[in-house]
Protein backbone atom coordinates (compact mmCIF):
# COMPACT_ATOMS: atom_id res chain seq x y z
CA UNK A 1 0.00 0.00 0.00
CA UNK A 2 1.36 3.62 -1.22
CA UNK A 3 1.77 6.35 1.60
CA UNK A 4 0.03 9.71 0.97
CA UNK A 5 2.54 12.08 -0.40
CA UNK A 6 4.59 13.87 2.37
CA UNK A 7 5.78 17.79 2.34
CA UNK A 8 9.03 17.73 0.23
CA UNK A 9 8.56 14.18 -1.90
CA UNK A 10 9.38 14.48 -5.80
CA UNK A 11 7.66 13.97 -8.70
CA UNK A 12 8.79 10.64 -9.48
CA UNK A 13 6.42 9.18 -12.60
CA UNK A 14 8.79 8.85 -15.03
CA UNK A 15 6.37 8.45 -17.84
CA UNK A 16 6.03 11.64 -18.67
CA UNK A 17 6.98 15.14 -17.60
CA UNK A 18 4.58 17.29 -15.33
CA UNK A 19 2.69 19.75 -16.99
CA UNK A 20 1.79 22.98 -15.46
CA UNK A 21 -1.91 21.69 -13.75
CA UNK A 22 0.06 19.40 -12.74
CA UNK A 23 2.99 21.12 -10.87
CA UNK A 24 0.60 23.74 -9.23
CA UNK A 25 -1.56 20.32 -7.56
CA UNK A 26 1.65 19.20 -6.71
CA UNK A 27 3.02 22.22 -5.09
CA UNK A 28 0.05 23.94 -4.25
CA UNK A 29 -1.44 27.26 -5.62
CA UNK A 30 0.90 29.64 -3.65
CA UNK A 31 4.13 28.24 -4.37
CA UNK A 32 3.07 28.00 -8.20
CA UNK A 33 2.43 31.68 -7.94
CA UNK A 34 6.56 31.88 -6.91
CA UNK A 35 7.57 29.71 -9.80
CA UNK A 36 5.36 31.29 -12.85
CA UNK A 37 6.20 34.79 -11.44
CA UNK A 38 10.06 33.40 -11.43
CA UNK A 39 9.78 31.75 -14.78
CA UNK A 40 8.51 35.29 -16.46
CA UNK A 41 10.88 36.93 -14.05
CA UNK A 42 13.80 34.79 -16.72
CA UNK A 43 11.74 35.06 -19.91
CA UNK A 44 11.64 39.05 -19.36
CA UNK A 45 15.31 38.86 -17.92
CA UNK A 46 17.17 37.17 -20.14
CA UNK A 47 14.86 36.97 -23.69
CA UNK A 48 15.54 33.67 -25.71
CA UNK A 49 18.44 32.97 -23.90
CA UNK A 50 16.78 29.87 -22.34
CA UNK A 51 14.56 26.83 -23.18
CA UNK A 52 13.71 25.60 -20.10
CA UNK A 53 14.02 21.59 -20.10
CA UNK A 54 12.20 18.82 -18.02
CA UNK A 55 15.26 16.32 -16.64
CA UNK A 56 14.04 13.33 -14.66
CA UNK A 57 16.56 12.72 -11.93
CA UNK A 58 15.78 8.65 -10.94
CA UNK A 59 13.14 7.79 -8.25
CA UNK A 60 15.18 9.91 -5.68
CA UNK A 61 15.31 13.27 -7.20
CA UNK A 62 12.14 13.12 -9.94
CA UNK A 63 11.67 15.68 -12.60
CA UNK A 64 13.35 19.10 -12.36
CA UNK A 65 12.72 21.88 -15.03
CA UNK A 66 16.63 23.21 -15.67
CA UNK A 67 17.43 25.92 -17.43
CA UNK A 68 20.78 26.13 -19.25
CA UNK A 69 22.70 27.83 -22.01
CA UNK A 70 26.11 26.73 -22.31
CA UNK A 71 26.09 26.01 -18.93
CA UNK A 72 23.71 25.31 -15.95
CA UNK A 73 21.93 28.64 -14.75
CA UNK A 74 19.02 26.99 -12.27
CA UNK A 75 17.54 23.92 -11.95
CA UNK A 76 13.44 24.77 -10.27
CA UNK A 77 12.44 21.40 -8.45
CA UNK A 78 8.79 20.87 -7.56
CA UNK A 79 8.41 19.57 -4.53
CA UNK A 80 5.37 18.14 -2.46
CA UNK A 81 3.88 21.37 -0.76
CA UNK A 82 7.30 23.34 -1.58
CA UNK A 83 9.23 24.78 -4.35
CA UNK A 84 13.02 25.04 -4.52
CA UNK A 85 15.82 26.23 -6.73
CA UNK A 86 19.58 24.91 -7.43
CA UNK A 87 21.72 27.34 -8.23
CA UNK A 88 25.37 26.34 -8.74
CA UNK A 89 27.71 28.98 -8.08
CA UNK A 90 31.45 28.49 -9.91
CA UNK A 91 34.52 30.13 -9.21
CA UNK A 92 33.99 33.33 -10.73
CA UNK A 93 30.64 33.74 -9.59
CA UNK A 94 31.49 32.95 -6.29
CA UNK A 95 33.89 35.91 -6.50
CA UNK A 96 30.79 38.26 -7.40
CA UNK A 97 28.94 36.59 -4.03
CA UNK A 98 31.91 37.62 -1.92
CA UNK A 99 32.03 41.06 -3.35
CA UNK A 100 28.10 41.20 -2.97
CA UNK A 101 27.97 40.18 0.28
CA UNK A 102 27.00 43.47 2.27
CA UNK A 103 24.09 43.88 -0.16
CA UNK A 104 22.20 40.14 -0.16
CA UNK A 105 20.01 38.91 2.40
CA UNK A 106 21.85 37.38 5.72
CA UNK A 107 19.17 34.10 4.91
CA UNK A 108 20.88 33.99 1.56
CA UNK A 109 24.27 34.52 2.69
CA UNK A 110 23.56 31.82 5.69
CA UNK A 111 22.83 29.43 2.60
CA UNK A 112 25.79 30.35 0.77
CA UNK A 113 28.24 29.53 3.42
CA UNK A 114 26.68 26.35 5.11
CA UNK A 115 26.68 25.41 1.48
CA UNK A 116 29.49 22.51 0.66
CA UNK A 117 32.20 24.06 -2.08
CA UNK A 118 32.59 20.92 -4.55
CA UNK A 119 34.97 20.38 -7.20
CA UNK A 120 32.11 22.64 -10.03
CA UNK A 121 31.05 24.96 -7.43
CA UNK A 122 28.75 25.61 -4.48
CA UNK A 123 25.51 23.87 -4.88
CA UNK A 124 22.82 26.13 -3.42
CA UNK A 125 19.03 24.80 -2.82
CA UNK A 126 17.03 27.76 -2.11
CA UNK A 127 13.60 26.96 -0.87
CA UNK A 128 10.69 29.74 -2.15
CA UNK A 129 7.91 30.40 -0.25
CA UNK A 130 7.85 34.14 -0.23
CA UNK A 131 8.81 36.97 -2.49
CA UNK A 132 11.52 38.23 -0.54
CA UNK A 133 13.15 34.50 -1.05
CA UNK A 134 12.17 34.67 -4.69
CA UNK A 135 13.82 38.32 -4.45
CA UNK A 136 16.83 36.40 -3.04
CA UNK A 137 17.06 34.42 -5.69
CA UNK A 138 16.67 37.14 -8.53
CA UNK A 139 19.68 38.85 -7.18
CA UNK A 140 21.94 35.72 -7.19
CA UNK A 141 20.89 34.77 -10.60
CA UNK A 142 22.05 38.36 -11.83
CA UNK A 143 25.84 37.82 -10.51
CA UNK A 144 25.93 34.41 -12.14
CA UNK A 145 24.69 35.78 -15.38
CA UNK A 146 24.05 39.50 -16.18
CA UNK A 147 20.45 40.16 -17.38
CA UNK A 148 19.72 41.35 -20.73
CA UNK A 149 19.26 45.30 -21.91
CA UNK A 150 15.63 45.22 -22.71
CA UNK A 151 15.58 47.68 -26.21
């Protein structure tokens, strides 16, 4: 017999990626709010730079929408209830954190340095339940890639 979903679990049907009805049942109404206004927060940011991408992690991590260029710029992962994103900070953009640091949030900056440094950078999950988080993240997405001059 199947437990009821618990607060955090992943989207773990492989057969096909979650659509958006399905995300916002998934993560409830007010977290969807966070990631639609943080998905047109990117499309008005950074104009077809991205093409946001459904991965499917295993039955430990699920599905995770990732956006990427070249390289990695966040990964949003739906959660039961909740509503993260990974942001993976390299070298150079941990330089720009540093620099930054008097001007970001102390929550952020608390996640930043309890945040392991790996071999490709500091892997930071950023949970988003409010629009000053969502704010958070905005900021920290602007060091790691500099948003677009809108004509």
């Amino acid at each position: 017999m199947e437990h009821p979903p618990q607060v955090g679990d992943r989207l773990t049907d492989k057969s096909a990626p979650p659509d958006d009805a399905m995300i916002r049942d998934w993560i409830g109404r007010e977290a969807f709010e966070h990631w639609s206004a943080l998905r047109d927060w990117i499309d008005a940011s950074y104009p077809g730079v991205f093409a946001p991408d459904w991965i499917y992690g295993g039955k430990k991590h699920g599905w995770s929408l990732r956006y990427k260029k070249s390289k990695a710029f966040c990964t949003f992962v739906p959660e039961y209830r909740a509503f993260s994103v990974v942001v993976v900070l390299g070298a150079a953009e941990r330089e720009k954190t540093e620099a930054q640091r008097d001007t970001l949030s102390p929550r952020l900056m608390a996640l930043y340095d309890e945040a392991e440094t790996y071999r490709d950078g500091k892997w930071l999950k950023i949970g988003i339940s409010s629009a000053a988080e969502r704010r958070d993240v905005t900021e920290l997405l602007g060091l790691k890639r500099p948003r677009r001059a809108i004509p």
